[in-house]
Protein backbone atom coordinates (compact mmCIF):
# COMPACT_ATOMS: atom_id res chain seq x y z
CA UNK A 1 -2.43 -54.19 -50.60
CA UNK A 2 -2.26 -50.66 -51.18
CA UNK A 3 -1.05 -49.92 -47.41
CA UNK A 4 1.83 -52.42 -47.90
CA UNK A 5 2.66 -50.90 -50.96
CA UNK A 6 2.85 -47.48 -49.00
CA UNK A 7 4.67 -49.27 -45.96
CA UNK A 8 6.99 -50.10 -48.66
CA UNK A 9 7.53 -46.78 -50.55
CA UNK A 10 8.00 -44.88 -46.47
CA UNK A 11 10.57 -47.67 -45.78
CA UNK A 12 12.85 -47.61 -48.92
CA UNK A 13 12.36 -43.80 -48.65
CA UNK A 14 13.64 -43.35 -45.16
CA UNK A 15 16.22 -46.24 -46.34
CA UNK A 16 17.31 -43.76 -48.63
CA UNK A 17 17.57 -40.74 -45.94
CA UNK A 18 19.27 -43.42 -43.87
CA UNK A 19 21.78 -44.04 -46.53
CA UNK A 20 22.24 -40.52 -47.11
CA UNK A 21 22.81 -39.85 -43.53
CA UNK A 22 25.71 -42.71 -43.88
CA UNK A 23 27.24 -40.61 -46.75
CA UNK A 24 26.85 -37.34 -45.15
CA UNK A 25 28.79 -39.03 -41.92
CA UNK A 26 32.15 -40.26 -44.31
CA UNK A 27 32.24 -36.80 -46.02
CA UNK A 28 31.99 -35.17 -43.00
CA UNK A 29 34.38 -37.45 -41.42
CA UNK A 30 36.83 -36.92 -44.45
CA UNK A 31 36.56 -33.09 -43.95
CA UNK A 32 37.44 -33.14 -40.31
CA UNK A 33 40.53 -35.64 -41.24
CA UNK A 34 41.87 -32.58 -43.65
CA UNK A 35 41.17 -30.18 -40.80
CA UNK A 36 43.05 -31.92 -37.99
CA UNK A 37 45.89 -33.12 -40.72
CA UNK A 38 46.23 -29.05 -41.16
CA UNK A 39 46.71 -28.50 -37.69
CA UNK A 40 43.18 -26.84 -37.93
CA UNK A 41 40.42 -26.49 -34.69
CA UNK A 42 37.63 -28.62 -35.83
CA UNK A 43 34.44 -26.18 -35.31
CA UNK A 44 31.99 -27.64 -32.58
CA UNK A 45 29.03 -27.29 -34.68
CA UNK A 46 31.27 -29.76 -37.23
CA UNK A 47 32.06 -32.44 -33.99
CA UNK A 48 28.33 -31.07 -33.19
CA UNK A 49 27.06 -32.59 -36.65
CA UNK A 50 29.33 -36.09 -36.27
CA UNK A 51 28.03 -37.03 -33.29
CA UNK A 52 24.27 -36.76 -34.39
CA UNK A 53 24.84 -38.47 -38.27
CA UNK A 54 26.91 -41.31 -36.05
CA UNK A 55 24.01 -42.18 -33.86
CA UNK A 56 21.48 -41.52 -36.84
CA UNK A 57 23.27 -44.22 -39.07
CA UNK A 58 24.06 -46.32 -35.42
CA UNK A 59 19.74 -46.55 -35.37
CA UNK A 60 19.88 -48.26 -38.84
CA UNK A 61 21.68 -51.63 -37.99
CA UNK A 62 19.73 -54.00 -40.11
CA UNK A 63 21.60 -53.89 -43.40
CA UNK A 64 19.19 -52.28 -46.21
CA UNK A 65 19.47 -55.60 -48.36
CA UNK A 66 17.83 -57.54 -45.79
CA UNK A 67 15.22 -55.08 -45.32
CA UNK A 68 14.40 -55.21 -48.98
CA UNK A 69 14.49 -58.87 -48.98
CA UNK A 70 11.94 -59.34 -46.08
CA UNK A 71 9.59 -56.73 -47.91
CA UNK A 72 9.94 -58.61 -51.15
CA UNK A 73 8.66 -61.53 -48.90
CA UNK A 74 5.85 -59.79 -47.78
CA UNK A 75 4.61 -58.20 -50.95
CA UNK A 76 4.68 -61.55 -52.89
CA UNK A 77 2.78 -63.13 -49.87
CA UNK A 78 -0.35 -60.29 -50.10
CA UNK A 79 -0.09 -60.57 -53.53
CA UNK A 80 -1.39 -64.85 -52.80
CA UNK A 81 -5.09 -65.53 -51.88
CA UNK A 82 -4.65 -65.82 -48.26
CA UNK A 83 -7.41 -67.43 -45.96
CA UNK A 84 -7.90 -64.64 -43.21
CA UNK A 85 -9.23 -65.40 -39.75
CA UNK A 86 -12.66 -64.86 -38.42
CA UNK A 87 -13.01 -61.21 -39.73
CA UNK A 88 -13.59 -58.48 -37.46
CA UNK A 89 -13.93 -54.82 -37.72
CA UNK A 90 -10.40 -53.55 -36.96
CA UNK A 91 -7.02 -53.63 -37.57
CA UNK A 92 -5.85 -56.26 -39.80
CA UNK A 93 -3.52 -59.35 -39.63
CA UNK A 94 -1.65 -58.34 -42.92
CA UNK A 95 -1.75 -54.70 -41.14
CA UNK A 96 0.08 -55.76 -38.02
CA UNK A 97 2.39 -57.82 -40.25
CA UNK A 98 4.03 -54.35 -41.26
CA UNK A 99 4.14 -52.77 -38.38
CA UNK A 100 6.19 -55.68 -36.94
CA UNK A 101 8.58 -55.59 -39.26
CA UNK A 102 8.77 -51.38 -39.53
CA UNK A 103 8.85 -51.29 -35.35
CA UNK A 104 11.49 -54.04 -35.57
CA UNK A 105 13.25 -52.42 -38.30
CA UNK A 106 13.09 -49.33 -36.47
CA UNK A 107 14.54 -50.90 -32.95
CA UNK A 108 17.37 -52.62 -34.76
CA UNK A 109 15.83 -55.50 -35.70
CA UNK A 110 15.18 -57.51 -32.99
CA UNK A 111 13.34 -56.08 -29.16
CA UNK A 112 11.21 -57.77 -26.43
CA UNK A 113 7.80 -58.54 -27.11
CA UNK A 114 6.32 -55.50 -24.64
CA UNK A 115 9.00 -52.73 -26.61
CA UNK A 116 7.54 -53.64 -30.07
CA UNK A 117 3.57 -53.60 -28.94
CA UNK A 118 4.20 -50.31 -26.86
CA UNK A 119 5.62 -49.11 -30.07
CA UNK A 120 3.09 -49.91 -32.56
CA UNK A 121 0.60 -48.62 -29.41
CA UNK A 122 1.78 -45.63 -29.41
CA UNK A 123 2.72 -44.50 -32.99
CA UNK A 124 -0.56 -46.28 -34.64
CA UNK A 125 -3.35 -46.01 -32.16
CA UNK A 126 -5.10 -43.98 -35.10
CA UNK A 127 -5.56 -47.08 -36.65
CA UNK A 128 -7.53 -49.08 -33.84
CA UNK A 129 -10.99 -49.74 -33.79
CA UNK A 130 -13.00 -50.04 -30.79
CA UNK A 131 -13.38 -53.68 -31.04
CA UNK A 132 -9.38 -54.01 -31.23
CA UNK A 133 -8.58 -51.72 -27.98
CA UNK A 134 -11.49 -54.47 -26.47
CA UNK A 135 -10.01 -55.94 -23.43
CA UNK A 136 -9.56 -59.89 -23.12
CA UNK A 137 -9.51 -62.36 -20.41
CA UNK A 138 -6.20 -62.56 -19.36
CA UNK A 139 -5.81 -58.44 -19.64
CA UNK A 140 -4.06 -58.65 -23.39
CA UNK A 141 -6.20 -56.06 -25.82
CA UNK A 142 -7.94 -57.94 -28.96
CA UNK A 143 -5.31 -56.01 -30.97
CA UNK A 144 -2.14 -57.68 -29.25
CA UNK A 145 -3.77 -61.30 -30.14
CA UNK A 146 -3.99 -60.19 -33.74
CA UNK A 147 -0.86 -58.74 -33.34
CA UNK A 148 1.02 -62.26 -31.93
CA UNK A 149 -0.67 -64.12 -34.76
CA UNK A 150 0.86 -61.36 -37.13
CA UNK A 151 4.05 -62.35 -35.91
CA UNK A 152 3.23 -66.46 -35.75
CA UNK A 153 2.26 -65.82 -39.56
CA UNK A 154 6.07 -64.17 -40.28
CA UNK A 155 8.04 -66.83 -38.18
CA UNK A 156 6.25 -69.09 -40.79
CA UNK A 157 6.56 -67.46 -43.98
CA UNK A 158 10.62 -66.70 -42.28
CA UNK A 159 10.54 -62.97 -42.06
CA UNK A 160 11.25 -62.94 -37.86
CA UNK A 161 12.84 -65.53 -36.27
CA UNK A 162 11.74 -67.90 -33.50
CA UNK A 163 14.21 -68.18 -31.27
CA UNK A 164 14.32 -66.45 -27.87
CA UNK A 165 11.24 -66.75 -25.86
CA UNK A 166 9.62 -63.03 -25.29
CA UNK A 167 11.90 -61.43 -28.12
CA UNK A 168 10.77 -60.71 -31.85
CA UNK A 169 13.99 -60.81 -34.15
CA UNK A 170 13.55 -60.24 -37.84
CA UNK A 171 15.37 -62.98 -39.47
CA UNK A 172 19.12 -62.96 -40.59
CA UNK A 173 18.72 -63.65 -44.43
């Protein structure tokens, strides 16, 4: 529980520098309105600036509300007595369950299967055990299984979506 809590409190933080960023972009946008109304040259650094808040607030699709809402979801759901499966040493299902929704959140809200597991791969690999990075039959790491029964568990509970074969989609609340 206390991880979620902390998945939570990074998330509505950077929701906040995201916001901020959005705010930054319309005064910055205002003040370049005044300079071209005065005939002014807009200073590169200023166009410079523009261009990097536009693609910084263009990364942050999903609208904040829903990303509050499917955290709410997933809060009140730890917060239940929930039967786990056989229990391993390693990364956990509830684990995986916020990194799927971060990574998604992070990628717009919605990626193929492979983008969001190379994702969580290569930001969180910290956070694998041995027995997780344990190859299957088939090739798939013990992690990824966990990590598509993560995402079976939020289709069900209606935090992603189900609805395009080989892409994860948070869901459109």
């Amino acid at each position: 529980m206390l991880q979620l809590e902390r998945v939570v409190e990074q998330l509505l933080e950077r929701l906040d520098v995201d916001t901020d960023h959005a705010n930054q972009r319309q005064v910055l946008e205002d003040a370049i309105a005044k300079l071209e109304a005065m005939n002014s040259p807009v200073p590169e650094a200023m166009t410079n600036l523009h261009a990097e808040l536009e693609s910084k607030v263009a990364r942050s699709e999903v609208p904040i509300s829903q990303i509050q809402e499917l955290l709410m979801k997933l809060l009140s759901r730890t917060k239940q007595s929930v039967p786990s499966f056989t229990k391993l040493d390693g990364i956990s299902t509830e684990r995986l369950q916020e990194l799927i929704v971060w990574t998604l959140q992070e990628l717009g809200g919605s990626a193929p299967v492979r983008d969001v597991l190379l994702s969580i791969q290569d930001r969180h690999a910290s956070e694998f055990s041995p027995e997780d990075l344990e190859s299957l039959s088939g090739g798939r790491l013990r992690w990824q299984n966990r990590a598509k029964r993560a995402r079976e568990r939020l289709v069900q509970e209606g935090v992603l979506e189900d609805k395009i074969r080989g892409v994860w989609t948070l869901a459109q609340n």
